[in-house]
PDB file of N, CA and C in Angstrom:
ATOM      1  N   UNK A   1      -9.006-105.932-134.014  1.00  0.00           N
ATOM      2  CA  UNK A   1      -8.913-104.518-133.700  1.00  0.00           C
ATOM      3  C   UNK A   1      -9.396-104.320-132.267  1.00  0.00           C
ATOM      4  N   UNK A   2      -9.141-103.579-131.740  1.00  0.00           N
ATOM      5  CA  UNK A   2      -8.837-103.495-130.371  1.00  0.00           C
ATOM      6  C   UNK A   2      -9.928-102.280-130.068  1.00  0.00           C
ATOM      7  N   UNK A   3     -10.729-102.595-129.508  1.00  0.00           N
ATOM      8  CA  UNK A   3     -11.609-101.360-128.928  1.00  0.00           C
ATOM      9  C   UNK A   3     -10.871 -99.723-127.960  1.00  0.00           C
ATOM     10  N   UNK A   4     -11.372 -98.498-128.465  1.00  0.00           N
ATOM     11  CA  UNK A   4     -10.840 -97.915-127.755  1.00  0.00           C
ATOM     12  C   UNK A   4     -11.600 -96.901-126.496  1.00  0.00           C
ATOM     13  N   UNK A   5     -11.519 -96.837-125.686  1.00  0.00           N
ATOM     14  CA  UNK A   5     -12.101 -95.979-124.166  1.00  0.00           C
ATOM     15  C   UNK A   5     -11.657 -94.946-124.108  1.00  0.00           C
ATOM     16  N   UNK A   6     -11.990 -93.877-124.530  1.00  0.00           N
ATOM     17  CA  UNK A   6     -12.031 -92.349-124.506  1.00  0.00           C
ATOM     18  C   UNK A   6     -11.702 -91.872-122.794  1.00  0.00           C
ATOM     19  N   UNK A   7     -11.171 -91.421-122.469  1.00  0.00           N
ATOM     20  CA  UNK A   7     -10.513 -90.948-120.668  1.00  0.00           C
ATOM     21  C   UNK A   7     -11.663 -90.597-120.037  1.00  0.00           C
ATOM     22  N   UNK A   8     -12.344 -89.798-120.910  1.00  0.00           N
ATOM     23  CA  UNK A   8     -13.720 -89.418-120.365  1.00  0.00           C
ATOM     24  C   UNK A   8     -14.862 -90.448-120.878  1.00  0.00           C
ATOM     25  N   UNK A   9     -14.650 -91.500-119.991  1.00  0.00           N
ATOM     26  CA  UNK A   9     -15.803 -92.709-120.013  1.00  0.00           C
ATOM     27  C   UNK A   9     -16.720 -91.883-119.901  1.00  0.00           C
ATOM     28  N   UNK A  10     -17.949 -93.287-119.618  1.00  0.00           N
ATOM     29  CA  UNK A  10     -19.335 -93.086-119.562  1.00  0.00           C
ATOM     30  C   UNK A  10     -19.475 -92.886-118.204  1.00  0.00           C
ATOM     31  N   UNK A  11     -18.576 -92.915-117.343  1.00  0.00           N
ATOM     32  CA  UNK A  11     -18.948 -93.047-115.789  1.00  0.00           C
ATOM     33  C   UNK A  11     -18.528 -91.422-115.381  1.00  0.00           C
ATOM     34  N   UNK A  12     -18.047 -90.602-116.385  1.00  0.00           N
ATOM     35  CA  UNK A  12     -18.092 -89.406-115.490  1.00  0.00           C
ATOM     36  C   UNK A  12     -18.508 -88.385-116.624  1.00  0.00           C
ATOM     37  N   UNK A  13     -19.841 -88.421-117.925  1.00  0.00           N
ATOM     38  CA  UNK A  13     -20.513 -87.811-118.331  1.00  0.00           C
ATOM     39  C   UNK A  13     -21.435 -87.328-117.642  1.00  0.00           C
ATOM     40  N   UNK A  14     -22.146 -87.993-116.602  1.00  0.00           N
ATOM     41  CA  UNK A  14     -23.135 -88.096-115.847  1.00  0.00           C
ATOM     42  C   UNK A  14     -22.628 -86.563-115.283  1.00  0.00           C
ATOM     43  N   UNK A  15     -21.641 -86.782-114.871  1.00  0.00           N
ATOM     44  CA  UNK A  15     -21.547 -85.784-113.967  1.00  0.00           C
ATOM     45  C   UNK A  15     -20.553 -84.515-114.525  1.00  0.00           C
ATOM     46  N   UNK A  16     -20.408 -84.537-115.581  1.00  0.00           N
ATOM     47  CA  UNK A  16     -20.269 -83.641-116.069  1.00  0.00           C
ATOM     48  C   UNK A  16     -21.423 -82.495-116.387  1.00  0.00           C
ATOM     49  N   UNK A  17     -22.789 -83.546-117.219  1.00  0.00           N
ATOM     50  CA  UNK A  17     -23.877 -82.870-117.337  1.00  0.00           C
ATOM     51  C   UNK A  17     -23.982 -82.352-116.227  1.00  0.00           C
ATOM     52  N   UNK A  18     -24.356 -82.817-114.800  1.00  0.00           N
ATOM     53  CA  UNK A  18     -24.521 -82.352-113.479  1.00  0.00           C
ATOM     54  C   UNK A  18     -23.396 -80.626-113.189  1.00  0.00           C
ATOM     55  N   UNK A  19     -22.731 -81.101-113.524  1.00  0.00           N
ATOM     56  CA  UNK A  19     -21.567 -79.611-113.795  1.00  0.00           C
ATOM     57  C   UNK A  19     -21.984 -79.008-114.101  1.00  0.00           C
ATOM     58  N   UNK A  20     -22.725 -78.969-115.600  1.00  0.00           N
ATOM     59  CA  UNK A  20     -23.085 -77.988-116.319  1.00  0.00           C
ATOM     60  C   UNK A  20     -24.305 -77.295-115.746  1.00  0.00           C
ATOM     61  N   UNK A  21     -25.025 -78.127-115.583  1.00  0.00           N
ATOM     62  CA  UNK A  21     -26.602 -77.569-114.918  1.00  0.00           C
ATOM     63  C   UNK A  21     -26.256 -76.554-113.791  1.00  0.00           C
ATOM     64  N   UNK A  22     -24.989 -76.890-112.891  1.00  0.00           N
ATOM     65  CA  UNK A  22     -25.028 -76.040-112.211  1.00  0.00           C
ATOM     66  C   UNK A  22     -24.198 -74.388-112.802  1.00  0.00           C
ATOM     67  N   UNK A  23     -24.278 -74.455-113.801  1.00  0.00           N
ATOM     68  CA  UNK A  23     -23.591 -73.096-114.316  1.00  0.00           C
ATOM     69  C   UNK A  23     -22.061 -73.149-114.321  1.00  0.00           C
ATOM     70  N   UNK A  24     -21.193 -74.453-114.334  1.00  0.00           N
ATOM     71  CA  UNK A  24     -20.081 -74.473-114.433  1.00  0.00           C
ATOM     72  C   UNK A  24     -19.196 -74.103-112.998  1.00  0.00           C
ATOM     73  N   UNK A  25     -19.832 -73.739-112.359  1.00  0.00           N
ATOM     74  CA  UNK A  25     -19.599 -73.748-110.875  1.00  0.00           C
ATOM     75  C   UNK A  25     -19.145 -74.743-110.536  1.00  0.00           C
ATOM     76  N   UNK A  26     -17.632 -74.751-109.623  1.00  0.00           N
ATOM     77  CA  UNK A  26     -17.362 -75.583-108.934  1.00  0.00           C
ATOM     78  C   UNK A  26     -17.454 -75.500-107.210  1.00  0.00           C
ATOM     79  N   UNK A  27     -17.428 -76.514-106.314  1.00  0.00           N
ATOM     80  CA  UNK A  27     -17.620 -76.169-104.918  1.00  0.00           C
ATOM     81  C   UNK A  27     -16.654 -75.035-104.382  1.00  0.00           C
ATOM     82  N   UNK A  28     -16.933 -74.593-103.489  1.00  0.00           N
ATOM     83  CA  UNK A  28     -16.457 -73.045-103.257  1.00  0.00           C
ATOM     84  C   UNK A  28     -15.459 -73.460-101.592  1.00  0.00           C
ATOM     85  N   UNK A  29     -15.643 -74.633-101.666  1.00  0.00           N
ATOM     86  CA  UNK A  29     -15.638 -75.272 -99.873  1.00  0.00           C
ATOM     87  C   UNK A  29     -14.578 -76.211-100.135  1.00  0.00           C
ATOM     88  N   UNK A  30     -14.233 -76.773 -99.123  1.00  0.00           N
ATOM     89  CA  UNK A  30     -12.562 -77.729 -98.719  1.00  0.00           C
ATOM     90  C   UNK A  30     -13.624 -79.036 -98.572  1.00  0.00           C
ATOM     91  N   UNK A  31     -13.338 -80.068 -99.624  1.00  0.00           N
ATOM     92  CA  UNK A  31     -13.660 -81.163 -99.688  1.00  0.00           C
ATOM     93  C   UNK A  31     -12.932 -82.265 -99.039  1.00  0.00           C
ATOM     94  N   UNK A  32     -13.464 -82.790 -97.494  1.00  0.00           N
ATOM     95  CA  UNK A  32     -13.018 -83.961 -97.017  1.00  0.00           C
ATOM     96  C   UNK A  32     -13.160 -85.276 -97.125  1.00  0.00           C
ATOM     97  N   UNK A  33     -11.819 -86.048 -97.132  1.00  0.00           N
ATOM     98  CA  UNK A  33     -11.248 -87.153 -97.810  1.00  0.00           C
ATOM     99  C   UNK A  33     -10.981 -88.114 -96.040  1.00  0.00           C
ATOM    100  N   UNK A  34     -11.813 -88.982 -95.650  1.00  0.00           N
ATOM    101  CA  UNK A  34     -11.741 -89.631 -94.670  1.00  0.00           C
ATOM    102  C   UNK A  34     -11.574 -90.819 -94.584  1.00  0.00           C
ATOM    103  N   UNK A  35     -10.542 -91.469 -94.413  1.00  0.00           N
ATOM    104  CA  UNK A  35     -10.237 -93.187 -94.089  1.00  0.00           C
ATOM    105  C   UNK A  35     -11.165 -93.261 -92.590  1.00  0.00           C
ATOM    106  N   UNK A  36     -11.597 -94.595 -92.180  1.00  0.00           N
ATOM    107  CA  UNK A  36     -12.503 -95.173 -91.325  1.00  0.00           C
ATOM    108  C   UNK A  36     -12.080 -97.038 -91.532  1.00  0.00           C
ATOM    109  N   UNK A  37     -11.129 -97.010 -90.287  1.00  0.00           N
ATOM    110  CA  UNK A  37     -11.097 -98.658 -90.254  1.00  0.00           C
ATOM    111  C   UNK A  37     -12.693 -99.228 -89.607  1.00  0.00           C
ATOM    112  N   UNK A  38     -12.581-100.286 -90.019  1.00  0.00           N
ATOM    113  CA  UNK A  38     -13.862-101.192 -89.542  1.00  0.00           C
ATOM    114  C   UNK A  38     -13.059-102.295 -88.659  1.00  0.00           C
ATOM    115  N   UNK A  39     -13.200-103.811 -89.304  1.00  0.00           N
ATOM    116  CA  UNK A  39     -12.503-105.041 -88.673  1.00  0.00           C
ATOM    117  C   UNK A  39     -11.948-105.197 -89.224  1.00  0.00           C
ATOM    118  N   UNK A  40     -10.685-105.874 -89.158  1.00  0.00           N
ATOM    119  CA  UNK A  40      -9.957-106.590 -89.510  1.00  0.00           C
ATOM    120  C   UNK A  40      -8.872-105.463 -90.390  1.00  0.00           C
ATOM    121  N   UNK A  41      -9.394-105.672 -91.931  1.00  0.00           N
ATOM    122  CA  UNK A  41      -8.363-105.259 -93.024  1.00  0.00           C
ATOM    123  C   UNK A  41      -9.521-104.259 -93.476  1.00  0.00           C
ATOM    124  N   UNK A  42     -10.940-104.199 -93.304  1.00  0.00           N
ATOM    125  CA  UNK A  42     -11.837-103.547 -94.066  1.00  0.00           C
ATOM    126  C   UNK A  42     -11.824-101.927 -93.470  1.00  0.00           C
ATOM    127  N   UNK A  43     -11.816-101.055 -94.690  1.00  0.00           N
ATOM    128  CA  UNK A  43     -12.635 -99.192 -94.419  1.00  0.00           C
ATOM    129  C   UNK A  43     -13.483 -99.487 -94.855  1.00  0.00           C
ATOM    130  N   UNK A  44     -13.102 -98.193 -94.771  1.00  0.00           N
ATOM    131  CA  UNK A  44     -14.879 -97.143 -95.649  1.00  0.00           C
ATOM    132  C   UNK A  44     -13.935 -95.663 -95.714  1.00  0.00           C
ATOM    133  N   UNK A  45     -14.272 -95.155 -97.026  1.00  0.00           N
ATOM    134  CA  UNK A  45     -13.948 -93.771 -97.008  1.00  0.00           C
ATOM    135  C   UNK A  45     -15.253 -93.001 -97.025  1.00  0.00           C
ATOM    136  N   UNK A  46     -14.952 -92.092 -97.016  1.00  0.00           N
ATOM    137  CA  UNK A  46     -16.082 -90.835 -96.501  1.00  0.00           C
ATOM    138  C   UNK A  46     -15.541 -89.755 -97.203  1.00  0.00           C
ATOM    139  N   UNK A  47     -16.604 -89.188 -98.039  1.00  0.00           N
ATOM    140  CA  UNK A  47     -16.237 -87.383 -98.699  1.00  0.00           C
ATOM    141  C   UNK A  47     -17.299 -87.053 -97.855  1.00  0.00           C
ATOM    142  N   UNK A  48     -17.112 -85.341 -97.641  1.00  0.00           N
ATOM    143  CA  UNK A  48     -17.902 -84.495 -96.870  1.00  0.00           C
ATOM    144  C   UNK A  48     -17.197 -83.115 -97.578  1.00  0.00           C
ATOM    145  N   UNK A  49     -18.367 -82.640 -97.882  1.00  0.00           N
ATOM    146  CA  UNK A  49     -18.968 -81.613 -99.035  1.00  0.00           C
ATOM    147  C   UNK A  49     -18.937 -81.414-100.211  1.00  0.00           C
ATOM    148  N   UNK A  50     -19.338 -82.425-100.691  1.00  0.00           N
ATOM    149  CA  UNK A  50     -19.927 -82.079-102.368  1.00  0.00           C
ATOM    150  C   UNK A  50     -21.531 -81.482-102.153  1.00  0.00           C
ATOM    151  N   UNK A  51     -21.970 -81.051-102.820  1.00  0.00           N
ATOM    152  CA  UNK A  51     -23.167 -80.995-103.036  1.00  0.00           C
ATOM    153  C   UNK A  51     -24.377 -81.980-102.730  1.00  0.00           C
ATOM    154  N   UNK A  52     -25.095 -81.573-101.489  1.00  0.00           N
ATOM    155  CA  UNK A  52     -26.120 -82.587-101.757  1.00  0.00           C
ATOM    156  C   UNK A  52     -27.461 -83.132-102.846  1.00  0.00           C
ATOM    157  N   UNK A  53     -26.977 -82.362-104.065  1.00  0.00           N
ATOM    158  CA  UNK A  53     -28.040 -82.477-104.789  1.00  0.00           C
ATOM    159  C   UNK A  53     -27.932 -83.782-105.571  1.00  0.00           C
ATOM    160  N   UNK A  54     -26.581 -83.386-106.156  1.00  0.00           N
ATOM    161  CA  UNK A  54     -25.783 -84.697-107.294  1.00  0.00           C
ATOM    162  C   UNK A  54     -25.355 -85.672-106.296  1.00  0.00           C
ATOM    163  N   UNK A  55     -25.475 -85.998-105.145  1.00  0.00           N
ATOM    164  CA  UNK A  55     -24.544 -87.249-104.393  1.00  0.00           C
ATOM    165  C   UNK A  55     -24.872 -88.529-104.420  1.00  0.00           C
ATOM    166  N   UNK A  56     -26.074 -88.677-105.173  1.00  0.00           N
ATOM    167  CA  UNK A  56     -26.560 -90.105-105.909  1.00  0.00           C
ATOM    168  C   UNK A  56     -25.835 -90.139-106.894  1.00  0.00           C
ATOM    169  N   UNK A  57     -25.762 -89.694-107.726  1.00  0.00           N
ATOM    170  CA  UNK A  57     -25.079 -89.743-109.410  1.00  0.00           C
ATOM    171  C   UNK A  57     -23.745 -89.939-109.305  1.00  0.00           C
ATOM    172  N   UNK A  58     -23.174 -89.178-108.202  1.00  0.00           N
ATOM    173  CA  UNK A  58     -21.870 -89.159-108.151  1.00  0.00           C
ATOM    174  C   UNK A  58     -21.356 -90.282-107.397  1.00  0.00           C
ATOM    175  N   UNK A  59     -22.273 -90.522-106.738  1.00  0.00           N
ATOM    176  CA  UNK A  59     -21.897 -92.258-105.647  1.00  0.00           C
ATOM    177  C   UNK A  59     -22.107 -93.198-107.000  1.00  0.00           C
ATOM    178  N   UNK A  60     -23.173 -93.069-107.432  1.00  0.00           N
ATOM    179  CA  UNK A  60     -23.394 -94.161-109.027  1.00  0.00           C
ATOM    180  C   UNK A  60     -22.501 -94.183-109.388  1.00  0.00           C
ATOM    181  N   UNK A  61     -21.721 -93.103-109.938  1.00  0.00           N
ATOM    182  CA  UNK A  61     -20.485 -93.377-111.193  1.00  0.00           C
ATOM    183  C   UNK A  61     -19.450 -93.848-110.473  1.00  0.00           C
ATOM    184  N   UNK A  62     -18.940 -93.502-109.040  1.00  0.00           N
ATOM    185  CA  UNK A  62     -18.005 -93.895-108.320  1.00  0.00           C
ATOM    186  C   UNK A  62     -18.084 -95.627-108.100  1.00  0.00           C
ATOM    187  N   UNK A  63     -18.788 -95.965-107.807  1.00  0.00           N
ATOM    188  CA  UNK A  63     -19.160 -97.678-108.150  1.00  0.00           C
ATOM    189  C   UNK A  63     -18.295 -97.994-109.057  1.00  0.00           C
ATOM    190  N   UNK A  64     -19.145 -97.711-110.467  1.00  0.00           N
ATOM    191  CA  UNK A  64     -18.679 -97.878-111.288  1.00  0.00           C
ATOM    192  C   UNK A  64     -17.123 -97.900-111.725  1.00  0.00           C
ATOM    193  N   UNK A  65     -16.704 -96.781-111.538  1.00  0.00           N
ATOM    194  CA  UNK A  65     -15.237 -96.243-111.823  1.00  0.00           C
ATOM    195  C   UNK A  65     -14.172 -97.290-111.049  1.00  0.00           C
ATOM    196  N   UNK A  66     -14.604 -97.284-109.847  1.00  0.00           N
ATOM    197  CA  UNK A  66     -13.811 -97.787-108.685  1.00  0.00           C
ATOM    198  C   UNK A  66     -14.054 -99.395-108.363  1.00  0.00           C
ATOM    199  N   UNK A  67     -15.370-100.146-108.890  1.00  0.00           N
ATOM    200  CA  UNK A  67     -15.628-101.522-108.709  1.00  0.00           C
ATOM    201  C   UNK A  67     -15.784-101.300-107.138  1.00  0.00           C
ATOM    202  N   UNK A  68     -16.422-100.749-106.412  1.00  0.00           N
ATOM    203  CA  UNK A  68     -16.568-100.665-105.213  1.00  0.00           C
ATOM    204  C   UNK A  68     -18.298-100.607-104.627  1.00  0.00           C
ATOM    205  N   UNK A  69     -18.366-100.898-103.758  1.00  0.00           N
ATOM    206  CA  UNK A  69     -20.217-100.329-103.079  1.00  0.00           C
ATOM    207  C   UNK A  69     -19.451 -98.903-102.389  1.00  0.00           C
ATOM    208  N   UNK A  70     -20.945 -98.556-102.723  1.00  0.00           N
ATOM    209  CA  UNK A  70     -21.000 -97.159-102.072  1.00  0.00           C
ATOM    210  C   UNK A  70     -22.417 -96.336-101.617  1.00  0.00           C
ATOM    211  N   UNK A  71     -22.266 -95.643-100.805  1.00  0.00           N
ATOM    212  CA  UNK A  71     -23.642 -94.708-100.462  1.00  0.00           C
ATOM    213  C   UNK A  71     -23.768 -93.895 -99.869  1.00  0.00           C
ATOM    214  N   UNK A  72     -25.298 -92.635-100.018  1.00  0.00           N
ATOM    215  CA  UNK A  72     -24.967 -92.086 -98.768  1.00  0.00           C
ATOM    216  C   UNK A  72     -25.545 -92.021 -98.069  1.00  0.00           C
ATOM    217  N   UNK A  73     -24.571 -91.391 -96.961  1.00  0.00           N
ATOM    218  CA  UNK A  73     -25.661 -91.545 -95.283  1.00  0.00           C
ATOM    219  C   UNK A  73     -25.703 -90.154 -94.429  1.00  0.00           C
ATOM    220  N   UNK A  74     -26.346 -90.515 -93.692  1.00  0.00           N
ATOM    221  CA  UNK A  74     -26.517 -89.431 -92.611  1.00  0.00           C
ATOM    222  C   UNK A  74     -25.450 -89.955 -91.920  1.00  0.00           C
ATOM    223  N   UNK A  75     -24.508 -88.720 -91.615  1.00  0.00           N
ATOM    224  CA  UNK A  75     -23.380 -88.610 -90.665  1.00  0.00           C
ATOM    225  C   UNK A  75     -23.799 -87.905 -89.307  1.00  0.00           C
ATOM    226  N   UNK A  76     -23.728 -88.403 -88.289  1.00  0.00           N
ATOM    227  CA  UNK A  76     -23.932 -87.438 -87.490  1.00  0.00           C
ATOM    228  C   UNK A  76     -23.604 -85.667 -86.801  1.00  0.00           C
ATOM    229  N   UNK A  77     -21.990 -86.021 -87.228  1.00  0.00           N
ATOM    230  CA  UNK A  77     -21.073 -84.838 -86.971  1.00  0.00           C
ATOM    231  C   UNK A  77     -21.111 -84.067 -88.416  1.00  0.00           C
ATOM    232  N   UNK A  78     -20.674 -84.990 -89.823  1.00  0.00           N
ATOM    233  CA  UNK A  78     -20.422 -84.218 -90.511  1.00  0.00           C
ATOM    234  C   UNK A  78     -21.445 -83.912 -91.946  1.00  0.00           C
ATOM    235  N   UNK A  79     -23.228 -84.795 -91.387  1.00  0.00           N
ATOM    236  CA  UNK A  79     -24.076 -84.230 -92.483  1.00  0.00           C
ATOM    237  C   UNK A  79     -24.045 -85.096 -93.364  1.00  0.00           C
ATOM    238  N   UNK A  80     -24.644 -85.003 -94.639  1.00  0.00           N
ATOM    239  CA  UNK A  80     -25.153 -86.153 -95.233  1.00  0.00           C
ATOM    240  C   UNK A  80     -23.491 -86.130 -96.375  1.00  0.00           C
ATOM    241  N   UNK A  81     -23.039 -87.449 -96.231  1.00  0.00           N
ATOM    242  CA  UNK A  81     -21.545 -87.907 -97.162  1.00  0.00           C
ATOM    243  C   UNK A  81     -21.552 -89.082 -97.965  1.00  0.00           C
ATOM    244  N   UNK A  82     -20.975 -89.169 -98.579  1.00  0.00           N
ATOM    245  CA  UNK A  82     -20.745 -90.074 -99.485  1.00  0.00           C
ATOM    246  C   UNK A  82     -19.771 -91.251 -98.829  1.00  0.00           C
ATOM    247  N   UNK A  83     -20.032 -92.795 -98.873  1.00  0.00           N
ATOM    248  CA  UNK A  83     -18.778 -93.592 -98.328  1.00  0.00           C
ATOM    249  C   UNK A  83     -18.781 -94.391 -99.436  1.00  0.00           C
ATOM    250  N   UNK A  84     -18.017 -94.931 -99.487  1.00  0.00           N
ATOM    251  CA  UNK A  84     -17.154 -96.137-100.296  1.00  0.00           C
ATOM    252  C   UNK A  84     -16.737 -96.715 -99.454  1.00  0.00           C
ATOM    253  N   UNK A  85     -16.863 -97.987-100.097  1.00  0.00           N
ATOM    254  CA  UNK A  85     -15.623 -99.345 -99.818  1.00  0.00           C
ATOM    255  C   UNK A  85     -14.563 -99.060 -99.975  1.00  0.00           C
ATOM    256  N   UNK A  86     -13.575-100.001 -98.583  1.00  0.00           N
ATOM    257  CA  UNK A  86     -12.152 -99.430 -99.587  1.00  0.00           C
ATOM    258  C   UNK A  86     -11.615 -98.194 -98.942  1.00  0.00           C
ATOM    259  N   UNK A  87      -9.952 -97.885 -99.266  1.00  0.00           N
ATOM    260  CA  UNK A  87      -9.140 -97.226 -98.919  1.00  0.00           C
ATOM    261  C   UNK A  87      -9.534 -96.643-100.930  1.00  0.00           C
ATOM    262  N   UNK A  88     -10.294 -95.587-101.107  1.00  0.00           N
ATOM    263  CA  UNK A  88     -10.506 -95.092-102.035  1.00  0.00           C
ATOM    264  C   UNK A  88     -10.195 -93.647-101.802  1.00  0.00           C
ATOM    265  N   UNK A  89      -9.333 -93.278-101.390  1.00  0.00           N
ATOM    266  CA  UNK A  89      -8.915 -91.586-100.577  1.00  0.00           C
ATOM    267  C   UNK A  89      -7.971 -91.157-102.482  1.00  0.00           C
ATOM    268  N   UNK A  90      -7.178 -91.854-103.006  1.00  0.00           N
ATOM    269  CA  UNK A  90      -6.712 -91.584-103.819  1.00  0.00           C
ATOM    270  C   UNK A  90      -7.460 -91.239-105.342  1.00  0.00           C
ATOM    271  N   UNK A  91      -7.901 -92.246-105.081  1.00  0.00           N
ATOM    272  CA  UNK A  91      -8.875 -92.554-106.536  1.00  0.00           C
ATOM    273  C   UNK A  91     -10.206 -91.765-106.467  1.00  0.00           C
ATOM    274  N   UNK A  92     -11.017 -91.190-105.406  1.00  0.00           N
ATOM    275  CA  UNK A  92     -11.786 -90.011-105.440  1.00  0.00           C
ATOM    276  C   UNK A  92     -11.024 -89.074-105.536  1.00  0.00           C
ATOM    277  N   UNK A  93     -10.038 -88.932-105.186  1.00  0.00           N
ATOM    278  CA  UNK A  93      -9.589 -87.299-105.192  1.00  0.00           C
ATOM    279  C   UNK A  93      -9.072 -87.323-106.896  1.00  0.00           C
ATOM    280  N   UNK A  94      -8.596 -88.120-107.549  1.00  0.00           N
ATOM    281  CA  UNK A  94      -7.807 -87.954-108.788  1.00  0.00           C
ATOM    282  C   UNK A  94      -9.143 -87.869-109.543  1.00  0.00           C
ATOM    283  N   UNK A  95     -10.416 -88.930-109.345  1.00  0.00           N
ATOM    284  CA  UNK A  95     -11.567 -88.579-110.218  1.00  0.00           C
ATOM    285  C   UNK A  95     -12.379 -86.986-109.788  1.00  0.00           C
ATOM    286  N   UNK A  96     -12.339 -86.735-108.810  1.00  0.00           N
ATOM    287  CA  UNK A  96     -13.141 -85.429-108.746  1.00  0.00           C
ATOM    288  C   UNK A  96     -12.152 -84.339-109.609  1.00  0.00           C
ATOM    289  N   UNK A  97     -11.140 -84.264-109.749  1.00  0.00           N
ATOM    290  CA  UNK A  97     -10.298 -83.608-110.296  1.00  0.00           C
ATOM    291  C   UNK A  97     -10.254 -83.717-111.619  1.00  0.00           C
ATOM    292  N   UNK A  98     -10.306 -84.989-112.126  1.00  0.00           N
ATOM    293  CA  UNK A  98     -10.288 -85.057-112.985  1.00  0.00           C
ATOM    294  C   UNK A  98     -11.697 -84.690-113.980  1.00  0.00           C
ATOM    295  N   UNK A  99     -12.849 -84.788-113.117  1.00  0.00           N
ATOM    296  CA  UNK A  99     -14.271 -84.882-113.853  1.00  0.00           C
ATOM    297  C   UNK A  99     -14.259 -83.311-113.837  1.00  0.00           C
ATOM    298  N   UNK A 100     -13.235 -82.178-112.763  1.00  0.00           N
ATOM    299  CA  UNK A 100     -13.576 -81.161-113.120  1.00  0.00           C
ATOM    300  C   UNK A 100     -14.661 -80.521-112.280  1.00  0.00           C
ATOM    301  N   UNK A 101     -15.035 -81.381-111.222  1.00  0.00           N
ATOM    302  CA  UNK A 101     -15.847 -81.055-109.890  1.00  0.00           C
ATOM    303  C   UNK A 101     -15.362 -79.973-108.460  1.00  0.00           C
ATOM    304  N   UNK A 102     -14.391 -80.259-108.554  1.00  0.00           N
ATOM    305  CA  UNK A 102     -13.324 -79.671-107.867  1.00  0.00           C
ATOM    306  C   UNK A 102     -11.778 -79.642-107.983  1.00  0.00           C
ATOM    307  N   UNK A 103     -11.114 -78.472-107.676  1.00  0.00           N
ATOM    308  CA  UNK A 103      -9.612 -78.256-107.645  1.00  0.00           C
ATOM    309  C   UNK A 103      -9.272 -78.656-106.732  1.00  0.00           C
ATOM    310  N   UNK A 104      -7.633 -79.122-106.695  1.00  0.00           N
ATOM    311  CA  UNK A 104      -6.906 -80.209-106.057  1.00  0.00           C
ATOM    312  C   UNK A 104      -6.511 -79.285-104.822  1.00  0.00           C
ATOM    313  N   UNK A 105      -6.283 -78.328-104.870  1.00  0.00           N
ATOM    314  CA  UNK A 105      -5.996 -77.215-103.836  1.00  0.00           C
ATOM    315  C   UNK A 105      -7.495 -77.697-102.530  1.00  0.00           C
ATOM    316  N   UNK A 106      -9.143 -77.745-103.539  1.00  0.00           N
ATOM    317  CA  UNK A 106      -9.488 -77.802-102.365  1.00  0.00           C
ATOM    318  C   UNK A 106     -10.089 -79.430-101.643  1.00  0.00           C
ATOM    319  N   UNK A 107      -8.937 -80.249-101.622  1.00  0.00           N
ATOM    320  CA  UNK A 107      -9.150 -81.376-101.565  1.00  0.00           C
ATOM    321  C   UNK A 107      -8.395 -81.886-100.238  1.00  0.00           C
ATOM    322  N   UNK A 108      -8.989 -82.064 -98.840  1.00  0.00           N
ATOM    323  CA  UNK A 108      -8.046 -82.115 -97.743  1.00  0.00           C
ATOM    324  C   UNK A 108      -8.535 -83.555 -97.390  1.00  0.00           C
ATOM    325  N   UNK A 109      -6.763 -84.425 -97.672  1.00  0.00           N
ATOM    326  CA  UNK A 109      -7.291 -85.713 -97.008  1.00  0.00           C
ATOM    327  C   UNK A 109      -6.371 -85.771 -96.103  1.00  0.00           C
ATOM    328  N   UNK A 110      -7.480 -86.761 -94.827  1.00  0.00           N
ATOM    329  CA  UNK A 110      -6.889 -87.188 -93.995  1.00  0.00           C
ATOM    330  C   UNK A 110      -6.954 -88.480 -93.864  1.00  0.00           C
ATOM    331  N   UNK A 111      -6.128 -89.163 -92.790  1.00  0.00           N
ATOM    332  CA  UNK A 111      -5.618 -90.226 -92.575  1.00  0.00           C
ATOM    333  C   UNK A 111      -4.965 -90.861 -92.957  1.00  0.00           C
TER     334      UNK A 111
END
């Protein structure tokens, strides 16, 4: 018998609870989606504006979800963001959407 994985894993309860605490509120702001070449073949993506409260939890589960490193940092221009490994521009935007963090309307990627 074959084990089954519910859509809503364990990697985006976390942040669902985090949802809730905030009163079901979602961000009110245009969430940026940033590619960043490095050398060779390697990025880094970059979100800029989620919430700085949850951006540990939400970098945690993104690991997870994505098999990627991730963290955050002080940006100079654009404030404290979230990066990932990886050309991950797709796969954050379909999980924030999907966890219900934000609408796809306010999701602006570039590069």
């Amino acid at each position: 018998i074959q084990s089954y994985v519910h859509p809503e894993s364990e990697h985006i309860r976390p942040i669902r609870r985090c949802y809730q605490k905030l009163g079901g509120r979602r961000a009110r702001w245009t969430i940026h989606v940033r590619i960043q070449q490095r050398n060779g073949r390697k990025t880094l993506t970059t979100v800029q504006g989620l919430s700085s409260e949850y951006l540990k939890k939400i970098v945690r589960a993104c690991k997870k979800e994505f098999a990627c490193n991730g963290t955050v940092v002080e940006h100079p221009e654009y404030g404290e963001v979230l990066q990932l490994q990886g050309d991950q521009r797709e796969n954050i935007c379909q999980w924030l959407t999907k966890s219900g963090l934000v609408k796809p309307e306010q999701l602006k990627v570039h590069g």
